[in-house]
C-alpha atoms as a PDB file:
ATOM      1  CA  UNK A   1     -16.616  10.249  51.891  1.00  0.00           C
ATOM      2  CA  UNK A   2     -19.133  12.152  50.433  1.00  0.00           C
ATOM      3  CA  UNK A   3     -20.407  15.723  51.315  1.00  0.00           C
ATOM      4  CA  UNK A   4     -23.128  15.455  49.707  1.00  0.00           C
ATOM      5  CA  UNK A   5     -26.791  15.803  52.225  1.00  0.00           C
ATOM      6  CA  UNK A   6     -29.343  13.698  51.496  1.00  0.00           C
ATOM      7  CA  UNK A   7     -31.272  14.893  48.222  1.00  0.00           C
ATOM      8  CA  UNK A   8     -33.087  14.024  44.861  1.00  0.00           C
ATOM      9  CA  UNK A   9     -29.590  13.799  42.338  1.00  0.00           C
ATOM     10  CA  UNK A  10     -29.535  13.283  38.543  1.00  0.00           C
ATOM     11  CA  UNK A  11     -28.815   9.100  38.379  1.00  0.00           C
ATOM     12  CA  UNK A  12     -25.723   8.764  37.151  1.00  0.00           C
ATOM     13  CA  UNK A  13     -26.557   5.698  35.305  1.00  0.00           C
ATOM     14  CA  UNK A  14     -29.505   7.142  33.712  1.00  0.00           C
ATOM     15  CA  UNK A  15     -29.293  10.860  33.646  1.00  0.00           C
ATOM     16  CA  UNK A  16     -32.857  10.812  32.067  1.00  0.00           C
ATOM     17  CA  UNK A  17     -33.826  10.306  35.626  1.00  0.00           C
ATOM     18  CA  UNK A  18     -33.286  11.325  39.225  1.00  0.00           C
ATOM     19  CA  UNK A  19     -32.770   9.343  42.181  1.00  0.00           C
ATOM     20  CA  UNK A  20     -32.531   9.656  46.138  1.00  0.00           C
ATOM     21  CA  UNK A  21     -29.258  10.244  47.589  1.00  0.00           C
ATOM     22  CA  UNK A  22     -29.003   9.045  51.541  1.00  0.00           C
ATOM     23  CA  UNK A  23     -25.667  10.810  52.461  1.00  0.00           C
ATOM     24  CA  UNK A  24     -24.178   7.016  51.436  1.00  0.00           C
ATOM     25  CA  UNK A  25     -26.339   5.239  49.211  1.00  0.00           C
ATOM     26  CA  UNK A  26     -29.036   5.663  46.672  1.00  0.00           C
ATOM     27  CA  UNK A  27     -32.329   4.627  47.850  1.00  0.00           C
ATOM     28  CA  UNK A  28     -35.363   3.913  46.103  1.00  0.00           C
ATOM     29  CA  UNK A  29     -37.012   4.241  43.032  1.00  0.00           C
ATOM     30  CA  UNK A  30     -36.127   6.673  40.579  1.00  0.00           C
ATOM     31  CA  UNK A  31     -38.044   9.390  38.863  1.00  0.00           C
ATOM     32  CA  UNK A  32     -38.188  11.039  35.543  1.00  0.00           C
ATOM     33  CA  UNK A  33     -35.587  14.250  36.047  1.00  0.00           C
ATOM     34  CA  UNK A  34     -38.205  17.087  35.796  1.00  0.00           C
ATOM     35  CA  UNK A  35     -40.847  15.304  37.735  1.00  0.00           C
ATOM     36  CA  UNK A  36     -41.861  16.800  41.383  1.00  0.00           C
ATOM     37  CA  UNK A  37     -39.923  14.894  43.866  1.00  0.00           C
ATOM     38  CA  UNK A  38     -41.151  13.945  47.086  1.00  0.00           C
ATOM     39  CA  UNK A  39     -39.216  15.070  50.480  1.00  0.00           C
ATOM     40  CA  UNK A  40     -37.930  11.428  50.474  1.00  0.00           C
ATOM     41  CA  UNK A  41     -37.305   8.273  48.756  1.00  0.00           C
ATOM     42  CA  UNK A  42     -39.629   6.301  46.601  1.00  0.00           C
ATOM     43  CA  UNK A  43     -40.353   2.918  48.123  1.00  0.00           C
ATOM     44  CA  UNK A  44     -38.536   0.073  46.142  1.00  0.00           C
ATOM     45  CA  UNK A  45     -41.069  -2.254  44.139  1.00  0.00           C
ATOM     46  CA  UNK A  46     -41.447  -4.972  45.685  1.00  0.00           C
ATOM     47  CA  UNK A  47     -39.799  -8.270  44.073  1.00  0.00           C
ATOM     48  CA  UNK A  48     -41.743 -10.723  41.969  1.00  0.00           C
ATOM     49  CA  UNK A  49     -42.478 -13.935  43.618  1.00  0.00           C
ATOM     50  CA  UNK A  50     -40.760 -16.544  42.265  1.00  0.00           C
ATOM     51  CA  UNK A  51     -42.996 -18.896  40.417  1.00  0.00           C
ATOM     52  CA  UNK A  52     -42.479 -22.418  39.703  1.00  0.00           C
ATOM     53  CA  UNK A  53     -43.558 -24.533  36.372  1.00  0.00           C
ATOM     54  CA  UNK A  54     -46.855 -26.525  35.969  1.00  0.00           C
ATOM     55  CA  UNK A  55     -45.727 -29.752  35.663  1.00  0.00           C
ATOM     56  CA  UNK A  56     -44.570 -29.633  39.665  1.00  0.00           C
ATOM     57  CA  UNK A  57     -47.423 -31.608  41.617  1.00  0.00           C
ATOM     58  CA  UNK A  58     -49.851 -29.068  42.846  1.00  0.00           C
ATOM     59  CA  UNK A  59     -49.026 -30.676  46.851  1.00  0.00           C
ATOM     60  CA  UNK A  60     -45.447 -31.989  46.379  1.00  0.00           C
ATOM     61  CA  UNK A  61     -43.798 -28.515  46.400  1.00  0.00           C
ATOM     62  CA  UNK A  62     -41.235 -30.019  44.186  1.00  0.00           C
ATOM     63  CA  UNK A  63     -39.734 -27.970  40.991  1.00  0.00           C
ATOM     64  CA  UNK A  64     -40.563 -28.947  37.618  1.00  0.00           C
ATOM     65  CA  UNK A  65     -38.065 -31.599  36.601  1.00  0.00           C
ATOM     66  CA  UNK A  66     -35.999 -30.430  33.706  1.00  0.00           C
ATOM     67  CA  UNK A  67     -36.395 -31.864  30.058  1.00  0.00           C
ATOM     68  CA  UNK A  68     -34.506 -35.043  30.395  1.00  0.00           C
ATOM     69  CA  UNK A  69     -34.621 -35.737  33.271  1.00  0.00           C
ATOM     70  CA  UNK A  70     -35.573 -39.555  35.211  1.00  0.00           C
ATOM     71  CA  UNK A  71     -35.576 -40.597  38.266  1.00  0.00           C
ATOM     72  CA  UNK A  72     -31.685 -42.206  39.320  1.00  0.00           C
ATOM     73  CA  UNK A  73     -30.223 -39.537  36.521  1.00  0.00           C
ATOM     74  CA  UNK A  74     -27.422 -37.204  37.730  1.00  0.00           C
ATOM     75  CA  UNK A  75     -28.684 -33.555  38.970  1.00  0.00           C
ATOM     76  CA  UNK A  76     -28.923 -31.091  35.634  1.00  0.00           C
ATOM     77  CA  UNK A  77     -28.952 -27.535  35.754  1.00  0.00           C
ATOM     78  CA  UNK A  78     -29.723 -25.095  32.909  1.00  0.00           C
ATOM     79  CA  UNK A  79     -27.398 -23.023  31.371  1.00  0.00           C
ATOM     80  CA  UNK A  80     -26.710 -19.648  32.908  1.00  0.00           C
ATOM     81  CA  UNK A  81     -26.479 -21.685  36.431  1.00  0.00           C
ATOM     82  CA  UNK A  82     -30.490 -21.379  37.586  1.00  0.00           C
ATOM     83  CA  UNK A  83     -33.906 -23.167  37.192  1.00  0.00           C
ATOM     84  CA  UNK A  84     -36.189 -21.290  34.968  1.00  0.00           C
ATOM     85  CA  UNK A  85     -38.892 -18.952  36.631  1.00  0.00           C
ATOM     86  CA  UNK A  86     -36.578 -18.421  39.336  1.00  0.00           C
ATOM     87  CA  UNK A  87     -34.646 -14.966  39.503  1.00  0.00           C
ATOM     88  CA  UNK A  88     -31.170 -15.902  37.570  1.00  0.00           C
ATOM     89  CA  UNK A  89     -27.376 -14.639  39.069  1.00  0.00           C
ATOM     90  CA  UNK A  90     -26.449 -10.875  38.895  1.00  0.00           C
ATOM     91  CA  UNK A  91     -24.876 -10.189  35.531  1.00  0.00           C
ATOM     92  CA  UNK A  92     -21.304  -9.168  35.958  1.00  0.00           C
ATOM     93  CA  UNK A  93     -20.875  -5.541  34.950  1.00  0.00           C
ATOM     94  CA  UNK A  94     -19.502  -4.131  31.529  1.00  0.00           C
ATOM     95  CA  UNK A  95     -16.134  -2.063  30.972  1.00  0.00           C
ATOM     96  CA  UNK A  96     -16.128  -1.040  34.122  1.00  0.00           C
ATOM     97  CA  UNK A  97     -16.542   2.878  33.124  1.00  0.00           C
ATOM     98  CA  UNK A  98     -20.225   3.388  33.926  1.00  0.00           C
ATOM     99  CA  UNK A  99     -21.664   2.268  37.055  1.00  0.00           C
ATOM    100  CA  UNK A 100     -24.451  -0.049  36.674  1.00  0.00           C
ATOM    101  CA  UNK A 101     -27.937   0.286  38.021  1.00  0.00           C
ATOM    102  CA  UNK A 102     -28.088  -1.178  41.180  1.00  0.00           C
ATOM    103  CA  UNK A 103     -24.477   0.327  42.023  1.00  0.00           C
ATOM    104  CA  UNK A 104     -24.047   3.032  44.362  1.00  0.00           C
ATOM    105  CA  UNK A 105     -21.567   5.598  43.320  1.00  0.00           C
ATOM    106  CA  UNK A 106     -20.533   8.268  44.850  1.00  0.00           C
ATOM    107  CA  UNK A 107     -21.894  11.987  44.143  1.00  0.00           C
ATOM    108  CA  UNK A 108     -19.192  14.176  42.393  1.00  0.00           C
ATOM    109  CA  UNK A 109     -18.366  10.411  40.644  1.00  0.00           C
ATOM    110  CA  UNK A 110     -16.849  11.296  36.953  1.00  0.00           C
ATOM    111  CA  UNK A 111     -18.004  10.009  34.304  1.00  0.00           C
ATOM    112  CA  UNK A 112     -16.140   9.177  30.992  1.00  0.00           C
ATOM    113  CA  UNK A 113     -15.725  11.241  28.317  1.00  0.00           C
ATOM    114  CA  UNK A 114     -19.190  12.425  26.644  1.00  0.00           C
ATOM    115  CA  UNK A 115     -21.232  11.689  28.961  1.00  0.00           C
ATOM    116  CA  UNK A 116     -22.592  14.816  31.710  1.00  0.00           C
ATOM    117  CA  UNK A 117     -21.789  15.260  35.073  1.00  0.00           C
ATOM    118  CA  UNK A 118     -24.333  14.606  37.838  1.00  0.00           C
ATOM    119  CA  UNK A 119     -26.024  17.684  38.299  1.00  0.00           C
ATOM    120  CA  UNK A 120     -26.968  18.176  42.512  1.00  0.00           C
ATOM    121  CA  UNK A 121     -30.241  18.679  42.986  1.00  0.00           C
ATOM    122  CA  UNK A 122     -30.671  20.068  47.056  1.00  0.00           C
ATOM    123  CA  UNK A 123     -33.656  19.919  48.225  1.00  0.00           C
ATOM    124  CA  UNK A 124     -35.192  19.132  44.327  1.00  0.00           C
ATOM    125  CA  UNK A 125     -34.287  22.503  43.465  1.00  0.00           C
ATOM    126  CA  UNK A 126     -31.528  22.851  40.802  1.00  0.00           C
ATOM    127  CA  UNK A 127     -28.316  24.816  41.643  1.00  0.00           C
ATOM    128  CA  UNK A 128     -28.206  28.142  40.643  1.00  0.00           C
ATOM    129  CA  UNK A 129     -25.899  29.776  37.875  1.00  0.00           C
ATOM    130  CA  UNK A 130     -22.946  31.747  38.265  1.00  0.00           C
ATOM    131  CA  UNK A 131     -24.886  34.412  35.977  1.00  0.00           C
ATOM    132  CA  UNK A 132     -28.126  34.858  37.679  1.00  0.00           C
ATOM    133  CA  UNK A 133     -25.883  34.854  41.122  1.00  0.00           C
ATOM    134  CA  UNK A 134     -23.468  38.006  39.709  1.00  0.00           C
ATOM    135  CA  UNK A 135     -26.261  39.568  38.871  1.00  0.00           C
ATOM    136  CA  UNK A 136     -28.535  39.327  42.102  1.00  0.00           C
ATOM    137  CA  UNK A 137     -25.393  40.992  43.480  1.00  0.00           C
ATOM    138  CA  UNK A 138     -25.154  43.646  41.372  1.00  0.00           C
ATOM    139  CA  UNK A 139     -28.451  44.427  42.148  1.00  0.00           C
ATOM    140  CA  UNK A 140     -28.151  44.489  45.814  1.00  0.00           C
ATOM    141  CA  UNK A 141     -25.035  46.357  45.859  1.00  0.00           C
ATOM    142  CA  UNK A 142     -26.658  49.155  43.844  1.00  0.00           C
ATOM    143  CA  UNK A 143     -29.628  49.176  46.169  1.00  0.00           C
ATOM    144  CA  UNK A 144     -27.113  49.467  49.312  1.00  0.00           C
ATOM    145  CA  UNK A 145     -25.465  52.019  47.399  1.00  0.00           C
ATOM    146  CA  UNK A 146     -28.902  53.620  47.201  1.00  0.00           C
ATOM    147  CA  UNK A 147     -29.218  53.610  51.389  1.00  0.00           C
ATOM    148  CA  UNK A 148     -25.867  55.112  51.988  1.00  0.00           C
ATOM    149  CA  UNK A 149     -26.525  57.834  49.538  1.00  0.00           C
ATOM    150  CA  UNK A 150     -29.032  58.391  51.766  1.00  0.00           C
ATOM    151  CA  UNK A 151     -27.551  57.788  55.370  1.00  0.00           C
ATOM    152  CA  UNK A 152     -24.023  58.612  54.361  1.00  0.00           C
ATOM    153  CA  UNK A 153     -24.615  61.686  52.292  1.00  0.00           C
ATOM    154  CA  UNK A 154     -23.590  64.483  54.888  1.00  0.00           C
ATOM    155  CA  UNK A 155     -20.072  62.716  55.702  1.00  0.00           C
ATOM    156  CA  UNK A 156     -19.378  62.402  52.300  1.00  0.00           C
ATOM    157  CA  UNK A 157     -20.334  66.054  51.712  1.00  0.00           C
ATOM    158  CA  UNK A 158     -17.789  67.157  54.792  1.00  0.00           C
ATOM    159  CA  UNK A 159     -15.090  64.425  53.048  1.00  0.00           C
ATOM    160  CA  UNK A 160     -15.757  66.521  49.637  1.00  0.00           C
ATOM    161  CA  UNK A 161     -14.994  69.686  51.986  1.00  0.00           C
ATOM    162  CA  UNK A 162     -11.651  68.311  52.906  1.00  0.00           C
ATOM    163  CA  UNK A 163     -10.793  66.495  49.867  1.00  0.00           C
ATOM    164  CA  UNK A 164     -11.093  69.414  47.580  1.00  0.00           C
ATOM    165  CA  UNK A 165      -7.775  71.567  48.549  1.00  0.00           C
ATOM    166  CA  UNK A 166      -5.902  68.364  48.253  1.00  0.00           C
ATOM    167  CA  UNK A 167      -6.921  67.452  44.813  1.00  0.00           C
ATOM    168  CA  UNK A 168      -6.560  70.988  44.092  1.00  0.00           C
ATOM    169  CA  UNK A 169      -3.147  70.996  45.545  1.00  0.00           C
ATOM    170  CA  UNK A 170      -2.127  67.723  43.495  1.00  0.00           C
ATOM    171  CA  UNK A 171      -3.562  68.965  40.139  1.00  0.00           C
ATOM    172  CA  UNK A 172      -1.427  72.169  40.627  1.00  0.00           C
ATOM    173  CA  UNK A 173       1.706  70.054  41.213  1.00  0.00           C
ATOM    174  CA  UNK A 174       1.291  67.946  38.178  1.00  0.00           C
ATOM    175  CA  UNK A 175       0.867  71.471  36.219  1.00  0.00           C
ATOM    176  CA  UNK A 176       4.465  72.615  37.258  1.00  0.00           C
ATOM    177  CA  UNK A 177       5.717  69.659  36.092  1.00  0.00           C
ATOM    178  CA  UNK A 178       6.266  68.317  39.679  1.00  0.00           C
ATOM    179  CA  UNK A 179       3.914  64.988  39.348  1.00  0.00           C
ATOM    180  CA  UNK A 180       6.129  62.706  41.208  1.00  0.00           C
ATOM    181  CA  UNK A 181       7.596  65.582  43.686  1.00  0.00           C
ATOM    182  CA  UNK A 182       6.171  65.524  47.595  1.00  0.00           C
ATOM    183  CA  UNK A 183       2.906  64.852  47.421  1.00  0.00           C
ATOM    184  CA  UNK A 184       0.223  66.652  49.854  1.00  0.00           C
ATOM    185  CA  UNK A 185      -0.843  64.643  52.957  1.00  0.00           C
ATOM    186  CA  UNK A 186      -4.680  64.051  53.664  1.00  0.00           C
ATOM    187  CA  UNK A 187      -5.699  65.728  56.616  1.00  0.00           C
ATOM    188  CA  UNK A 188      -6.528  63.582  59.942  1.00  0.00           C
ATOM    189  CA  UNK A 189     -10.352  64.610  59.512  1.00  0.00           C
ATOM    190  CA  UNK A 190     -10.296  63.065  55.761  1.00  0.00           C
ATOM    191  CA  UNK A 191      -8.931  59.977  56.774  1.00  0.00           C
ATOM    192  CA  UNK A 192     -11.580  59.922  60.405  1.00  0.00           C
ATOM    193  CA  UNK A 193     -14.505  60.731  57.600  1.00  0.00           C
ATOM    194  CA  UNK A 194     -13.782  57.963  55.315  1.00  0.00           C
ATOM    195  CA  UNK A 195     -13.338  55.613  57.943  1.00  0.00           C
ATOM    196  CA  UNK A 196     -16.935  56.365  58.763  1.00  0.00           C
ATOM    197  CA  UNK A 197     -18.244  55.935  55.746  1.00  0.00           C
ATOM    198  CA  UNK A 198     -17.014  53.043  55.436  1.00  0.00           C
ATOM    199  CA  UNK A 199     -18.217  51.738  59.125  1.00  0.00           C
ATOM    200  CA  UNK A 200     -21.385  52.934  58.200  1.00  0.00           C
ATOM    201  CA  UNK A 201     -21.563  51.611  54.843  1.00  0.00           C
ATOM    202  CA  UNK A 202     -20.797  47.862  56.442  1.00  0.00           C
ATOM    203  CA  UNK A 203     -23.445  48.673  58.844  1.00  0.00           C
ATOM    204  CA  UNK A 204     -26.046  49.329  55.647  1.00  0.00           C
ATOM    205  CA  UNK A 205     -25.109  46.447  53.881  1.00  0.00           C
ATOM    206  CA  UNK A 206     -25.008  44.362  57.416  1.00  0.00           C
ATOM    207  CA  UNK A 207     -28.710  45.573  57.953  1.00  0.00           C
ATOM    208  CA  UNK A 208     -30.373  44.758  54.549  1.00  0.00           C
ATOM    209  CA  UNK A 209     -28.945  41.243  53.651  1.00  0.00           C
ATOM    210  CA  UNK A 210     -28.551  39.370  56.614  1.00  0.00           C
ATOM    211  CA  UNK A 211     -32.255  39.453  57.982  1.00  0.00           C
ATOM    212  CA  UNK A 212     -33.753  38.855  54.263  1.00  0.00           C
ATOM    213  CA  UNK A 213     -31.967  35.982  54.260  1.00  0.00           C
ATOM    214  CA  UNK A 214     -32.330  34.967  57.409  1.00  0.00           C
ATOM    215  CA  UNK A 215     -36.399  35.240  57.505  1.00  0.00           C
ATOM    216  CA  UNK A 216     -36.667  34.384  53.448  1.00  0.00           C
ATOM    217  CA  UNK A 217     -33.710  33.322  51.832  1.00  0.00           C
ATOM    218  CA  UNK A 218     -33.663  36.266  49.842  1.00  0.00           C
ATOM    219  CA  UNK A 219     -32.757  39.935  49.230  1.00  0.00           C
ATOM    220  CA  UNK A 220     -34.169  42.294  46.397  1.00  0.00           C
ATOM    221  CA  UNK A 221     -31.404  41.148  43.873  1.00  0.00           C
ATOM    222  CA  UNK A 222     -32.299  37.045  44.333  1.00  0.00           C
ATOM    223  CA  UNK A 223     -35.653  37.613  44.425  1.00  0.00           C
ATOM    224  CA  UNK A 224     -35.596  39.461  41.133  1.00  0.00           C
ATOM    225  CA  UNK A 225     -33.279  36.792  39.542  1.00  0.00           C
ATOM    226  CA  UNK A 226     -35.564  33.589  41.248  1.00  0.00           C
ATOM    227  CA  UNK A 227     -32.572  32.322  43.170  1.00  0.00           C
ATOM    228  CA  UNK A 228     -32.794  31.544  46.910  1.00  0.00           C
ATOM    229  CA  UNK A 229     -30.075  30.817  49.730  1.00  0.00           C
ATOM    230  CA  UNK A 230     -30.963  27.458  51.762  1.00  0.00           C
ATOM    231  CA  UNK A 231     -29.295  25.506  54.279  1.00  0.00           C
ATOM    232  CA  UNK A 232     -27.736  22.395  53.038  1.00  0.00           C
ATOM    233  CA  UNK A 233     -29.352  19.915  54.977  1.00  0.00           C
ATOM    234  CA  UNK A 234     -33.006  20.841  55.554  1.00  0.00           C
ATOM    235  CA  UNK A 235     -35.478  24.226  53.882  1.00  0.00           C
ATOM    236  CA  UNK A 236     -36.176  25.589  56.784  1.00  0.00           C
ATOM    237  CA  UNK A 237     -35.070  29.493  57.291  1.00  0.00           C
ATOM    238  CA  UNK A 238     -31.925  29.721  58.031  1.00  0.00           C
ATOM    239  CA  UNK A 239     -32.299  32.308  60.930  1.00  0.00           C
ATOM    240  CA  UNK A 240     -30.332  35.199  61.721  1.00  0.00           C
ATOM    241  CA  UNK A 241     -26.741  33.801  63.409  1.00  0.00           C
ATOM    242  CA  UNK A 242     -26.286  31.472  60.414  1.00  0.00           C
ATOM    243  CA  UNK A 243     -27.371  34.724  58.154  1.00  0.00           C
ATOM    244  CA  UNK A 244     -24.511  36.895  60.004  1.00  0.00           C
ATOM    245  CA  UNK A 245     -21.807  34.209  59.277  1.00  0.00           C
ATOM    246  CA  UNK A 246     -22.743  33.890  55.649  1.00  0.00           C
ATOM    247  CA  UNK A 247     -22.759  37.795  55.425  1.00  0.00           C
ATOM    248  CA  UNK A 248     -19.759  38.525  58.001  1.00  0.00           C
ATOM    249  CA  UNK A 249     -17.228  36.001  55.583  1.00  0.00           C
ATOM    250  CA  UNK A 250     -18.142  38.343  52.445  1.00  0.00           C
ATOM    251  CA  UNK A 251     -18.935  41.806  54.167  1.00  0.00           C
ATOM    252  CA  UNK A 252     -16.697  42.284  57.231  1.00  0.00           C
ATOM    253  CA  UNK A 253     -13.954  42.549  54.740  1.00  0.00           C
ATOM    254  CA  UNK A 254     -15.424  46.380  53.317  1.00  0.00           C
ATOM    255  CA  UNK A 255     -13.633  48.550  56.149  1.00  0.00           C
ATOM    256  CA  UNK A 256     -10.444  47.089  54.347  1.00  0.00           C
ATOM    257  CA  UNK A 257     -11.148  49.024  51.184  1.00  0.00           C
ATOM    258  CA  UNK A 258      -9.743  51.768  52.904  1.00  0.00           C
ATOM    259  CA  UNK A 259      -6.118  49.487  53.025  1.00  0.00           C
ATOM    260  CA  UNK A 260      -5.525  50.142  49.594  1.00  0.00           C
ATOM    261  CA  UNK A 261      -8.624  48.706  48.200  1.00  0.00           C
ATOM    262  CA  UNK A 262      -7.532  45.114  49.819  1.00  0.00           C
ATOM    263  CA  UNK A 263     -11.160  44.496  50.976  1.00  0.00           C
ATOM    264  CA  UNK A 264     -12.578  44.979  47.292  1.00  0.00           C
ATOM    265  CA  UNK A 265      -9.897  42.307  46.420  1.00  0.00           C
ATOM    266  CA  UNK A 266     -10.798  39.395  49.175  1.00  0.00           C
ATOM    267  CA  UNK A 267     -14.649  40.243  47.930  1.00  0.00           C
ATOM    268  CA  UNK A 268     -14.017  39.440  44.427  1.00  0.00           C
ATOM    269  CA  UNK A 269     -12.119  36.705  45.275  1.00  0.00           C
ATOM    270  CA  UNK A 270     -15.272  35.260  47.482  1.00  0.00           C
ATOM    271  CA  UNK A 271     -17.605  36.360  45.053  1.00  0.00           C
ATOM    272  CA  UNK A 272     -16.206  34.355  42.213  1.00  0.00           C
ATOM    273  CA  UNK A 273     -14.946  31.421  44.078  1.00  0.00           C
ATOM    274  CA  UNK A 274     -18.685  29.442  43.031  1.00  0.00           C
ATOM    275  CA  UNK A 275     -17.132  29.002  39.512  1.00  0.00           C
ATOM    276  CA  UNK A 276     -14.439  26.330  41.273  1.00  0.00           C
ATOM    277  CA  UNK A 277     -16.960  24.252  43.181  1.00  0.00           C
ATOM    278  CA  UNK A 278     -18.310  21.483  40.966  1.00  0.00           C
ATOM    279  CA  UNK A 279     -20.062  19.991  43.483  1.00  0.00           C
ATOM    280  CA  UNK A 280     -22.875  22.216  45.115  1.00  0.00           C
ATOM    281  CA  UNK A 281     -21.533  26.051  43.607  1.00  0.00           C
ATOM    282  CA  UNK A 282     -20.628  26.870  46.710  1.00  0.00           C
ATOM    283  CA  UNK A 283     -19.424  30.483  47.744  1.00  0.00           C
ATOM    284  CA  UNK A 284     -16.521  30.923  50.454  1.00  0.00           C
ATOM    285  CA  UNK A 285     -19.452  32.880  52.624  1.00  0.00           C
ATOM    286  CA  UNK A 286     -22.210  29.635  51.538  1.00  0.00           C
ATOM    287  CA  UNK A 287     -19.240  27.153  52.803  1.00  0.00           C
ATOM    288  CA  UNK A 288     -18.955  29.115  56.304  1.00  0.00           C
ATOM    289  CA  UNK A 289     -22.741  29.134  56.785  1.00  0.00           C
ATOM    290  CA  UNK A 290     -23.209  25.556  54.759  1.00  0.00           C
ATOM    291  CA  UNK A 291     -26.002  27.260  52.766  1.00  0.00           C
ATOM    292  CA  UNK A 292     -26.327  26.747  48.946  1.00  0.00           C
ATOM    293  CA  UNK A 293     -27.824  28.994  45.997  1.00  0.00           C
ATOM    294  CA  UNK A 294     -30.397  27.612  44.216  1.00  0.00           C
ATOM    295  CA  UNK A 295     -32.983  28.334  41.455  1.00  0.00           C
ATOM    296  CA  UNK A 296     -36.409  29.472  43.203  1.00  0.00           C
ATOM    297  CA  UNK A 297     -39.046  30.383  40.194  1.00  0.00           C
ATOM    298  CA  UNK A 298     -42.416  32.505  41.210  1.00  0.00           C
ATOM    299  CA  UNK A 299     -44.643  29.242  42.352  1.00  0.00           C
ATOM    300  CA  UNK A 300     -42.025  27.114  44.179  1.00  0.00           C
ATOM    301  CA  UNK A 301     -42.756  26.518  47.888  1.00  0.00           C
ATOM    302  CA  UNK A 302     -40.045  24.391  49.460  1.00  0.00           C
ATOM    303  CA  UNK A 303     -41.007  22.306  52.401  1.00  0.00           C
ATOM    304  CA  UNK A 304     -40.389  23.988  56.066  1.00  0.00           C
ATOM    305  CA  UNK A 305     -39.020  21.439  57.887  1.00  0.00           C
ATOM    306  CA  UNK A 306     -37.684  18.490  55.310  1.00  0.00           C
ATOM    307  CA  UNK A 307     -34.274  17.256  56.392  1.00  0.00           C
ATOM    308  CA  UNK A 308     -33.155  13.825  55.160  1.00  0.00           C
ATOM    309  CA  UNK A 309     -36.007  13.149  53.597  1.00  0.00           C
ATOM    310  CA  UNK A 310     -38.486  14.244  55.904  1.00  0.00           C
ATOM    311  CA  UNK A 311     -41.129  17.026  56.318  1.00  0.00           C
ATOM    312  CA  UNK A 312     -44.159  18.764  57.234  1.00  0.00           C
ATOM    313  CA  UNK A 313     -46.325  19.930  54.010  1.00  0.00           C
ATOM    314  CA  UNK A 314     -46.454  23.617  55.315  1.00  0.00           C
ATOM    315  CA  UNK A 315     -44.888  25.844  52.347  1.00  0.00           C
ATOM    316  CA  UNK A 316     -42.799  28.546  53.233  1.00  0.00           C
ATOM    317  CA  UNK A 317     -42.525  31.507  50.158  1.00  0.00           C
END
């Protein structure tokens, strides 16, 4: 089963095009791949009707009789199995490797050698990269940093206080030649101060992300690189509880950098855990919240409202 939502997708059979994904299908017409979608499938065109040859009686409602053909002869039929101008059987299918037109496979199907994979397309918007992603973060970690230089510059001028016997203490030892002797012990108010900092830092970083991407889908650093967080099945925001539980999987873990740096660890682990999802480049934290990262440029307005195809026109920036 597919966990795929329901979404314009690169056709598989024709990745020249795009095509409406249901959730278990694909539905409708397709669409040249950089055209606009709409919020839901294209209508299929409607069949031709099946017409009938001239030399039928214009009342009898007969077919034509085939070439040959008199009355008492045995029944003919044409090769291939049908009467001509009436639709002939399905071709069978080819090799077996591609799927054919009217076949439905599966998103994340893979193809054969040489040819691409299908590229998700949420929402019409194409999935972000793993580059423009690293980088939004950089950015937003150096504009946290920024606020607790601010907010957390008098406890880390008291932790300077206390830290700068010990160093002094532990440079002296390694002069005597005593490097891997008894080493001082930080004081109690060190290790209370750092444990603040840290607190507050979470806090910070707790108070900047989570509403901007709550309320927008974006912080500083993804709005600089055109990248926006949605939910996976509709564009609406994503409002704050579903914010907090994307943030909370990636930034409850910064306390623990005071364990030995094991925080920083489980971060970078989260952080570059995208670059194993094929599928939809999901995070660890976008999994939690089922959001997905995708590319947002200047003039896009997504659709409040459109899940499974459906929408009010109201843009949201």
């Amino acid at each position: 089963m597919s966990s795929l939502p329901p979404g314009w997708y690169k056709d598989p059979a024709d990745t020249s095009t795009q095509r409406y994904w249901d959730g278990d299908g694909w539905v409708g017409r397709s669409l040249p791949v950089d055209a606009a979608p709409p919020d839901g499938p294209l209508p299929e065109e409607p069949p031709a009707e099946p017409t009938l040859s001239s030399d039928a009686g214009p009342s009898s409602g007969a077919p034509a009789a085939l070439p040959g053909w008199h009355p008492g002869a045995p029944a003919q039929q044409p090769p291939g199995g049908h009467r001509p101008g009436l639709p002939g059987p399905p071709t069978p299918p080819t090799g077996g490797d591609q799927p054919s037109r009217g076949s439905q496979p599966l998103p994340g199907w893979m193809p054969p050698p040489g040819m691409p994979m299908i590229a998700a397309r949420p929402h019409g918007f194409a999935l972000a990269g793993f580059g423009p992603r690293l980088v939004a973060r950089i950015l937003d970690v150096l504009a946290v940093l920024v606020l607790n230089v601010v907010v957390n510059g008098y406890f880390l001028y008291q932790f300077a206080q206390e830290f700068a016997p010990y160093w002094r203490a532990a440079v002296q030892q390694a002069a005597n030649g005593n490097a891997f002797g008894e080493q001082p012990q930080p004081t109690s108010r060190m290790q209370n101060l750092m444990w603040a900092m840290l607190i507050i830092a979470t806090l910070l970083w707790l108070l900047y992300e989570a509403p901007a991407i709550a309320n927008r889908g974006q912080t500083i650093g993804k709005r600089i690189m055109h990248i926006r967080v949605m939910a996976v099945e509709h564009t609406d925001p994503i409002g704050f509880g579903r914010a907090f539980r994307r943030w909370a999987r990636l930034g409850l873990w910064t306390p623990l950098w005071g364990c030995a740096g094991l925080g920083f660890l489980l971060q970078l682990i989260d952080c570059a855990s995208p670059l194993f999802d094929q599928q939809l480049r999901q995070a660890l934290h976008d999994k939690t919240a089922r959001t997905v990262v995708v590319e947002f440029p200047p003039d896009a307005r997504p659709t409040v409202g459109a899940s499974h195809g459906g929408g009010s026109s109201e843009g949201q920036g």
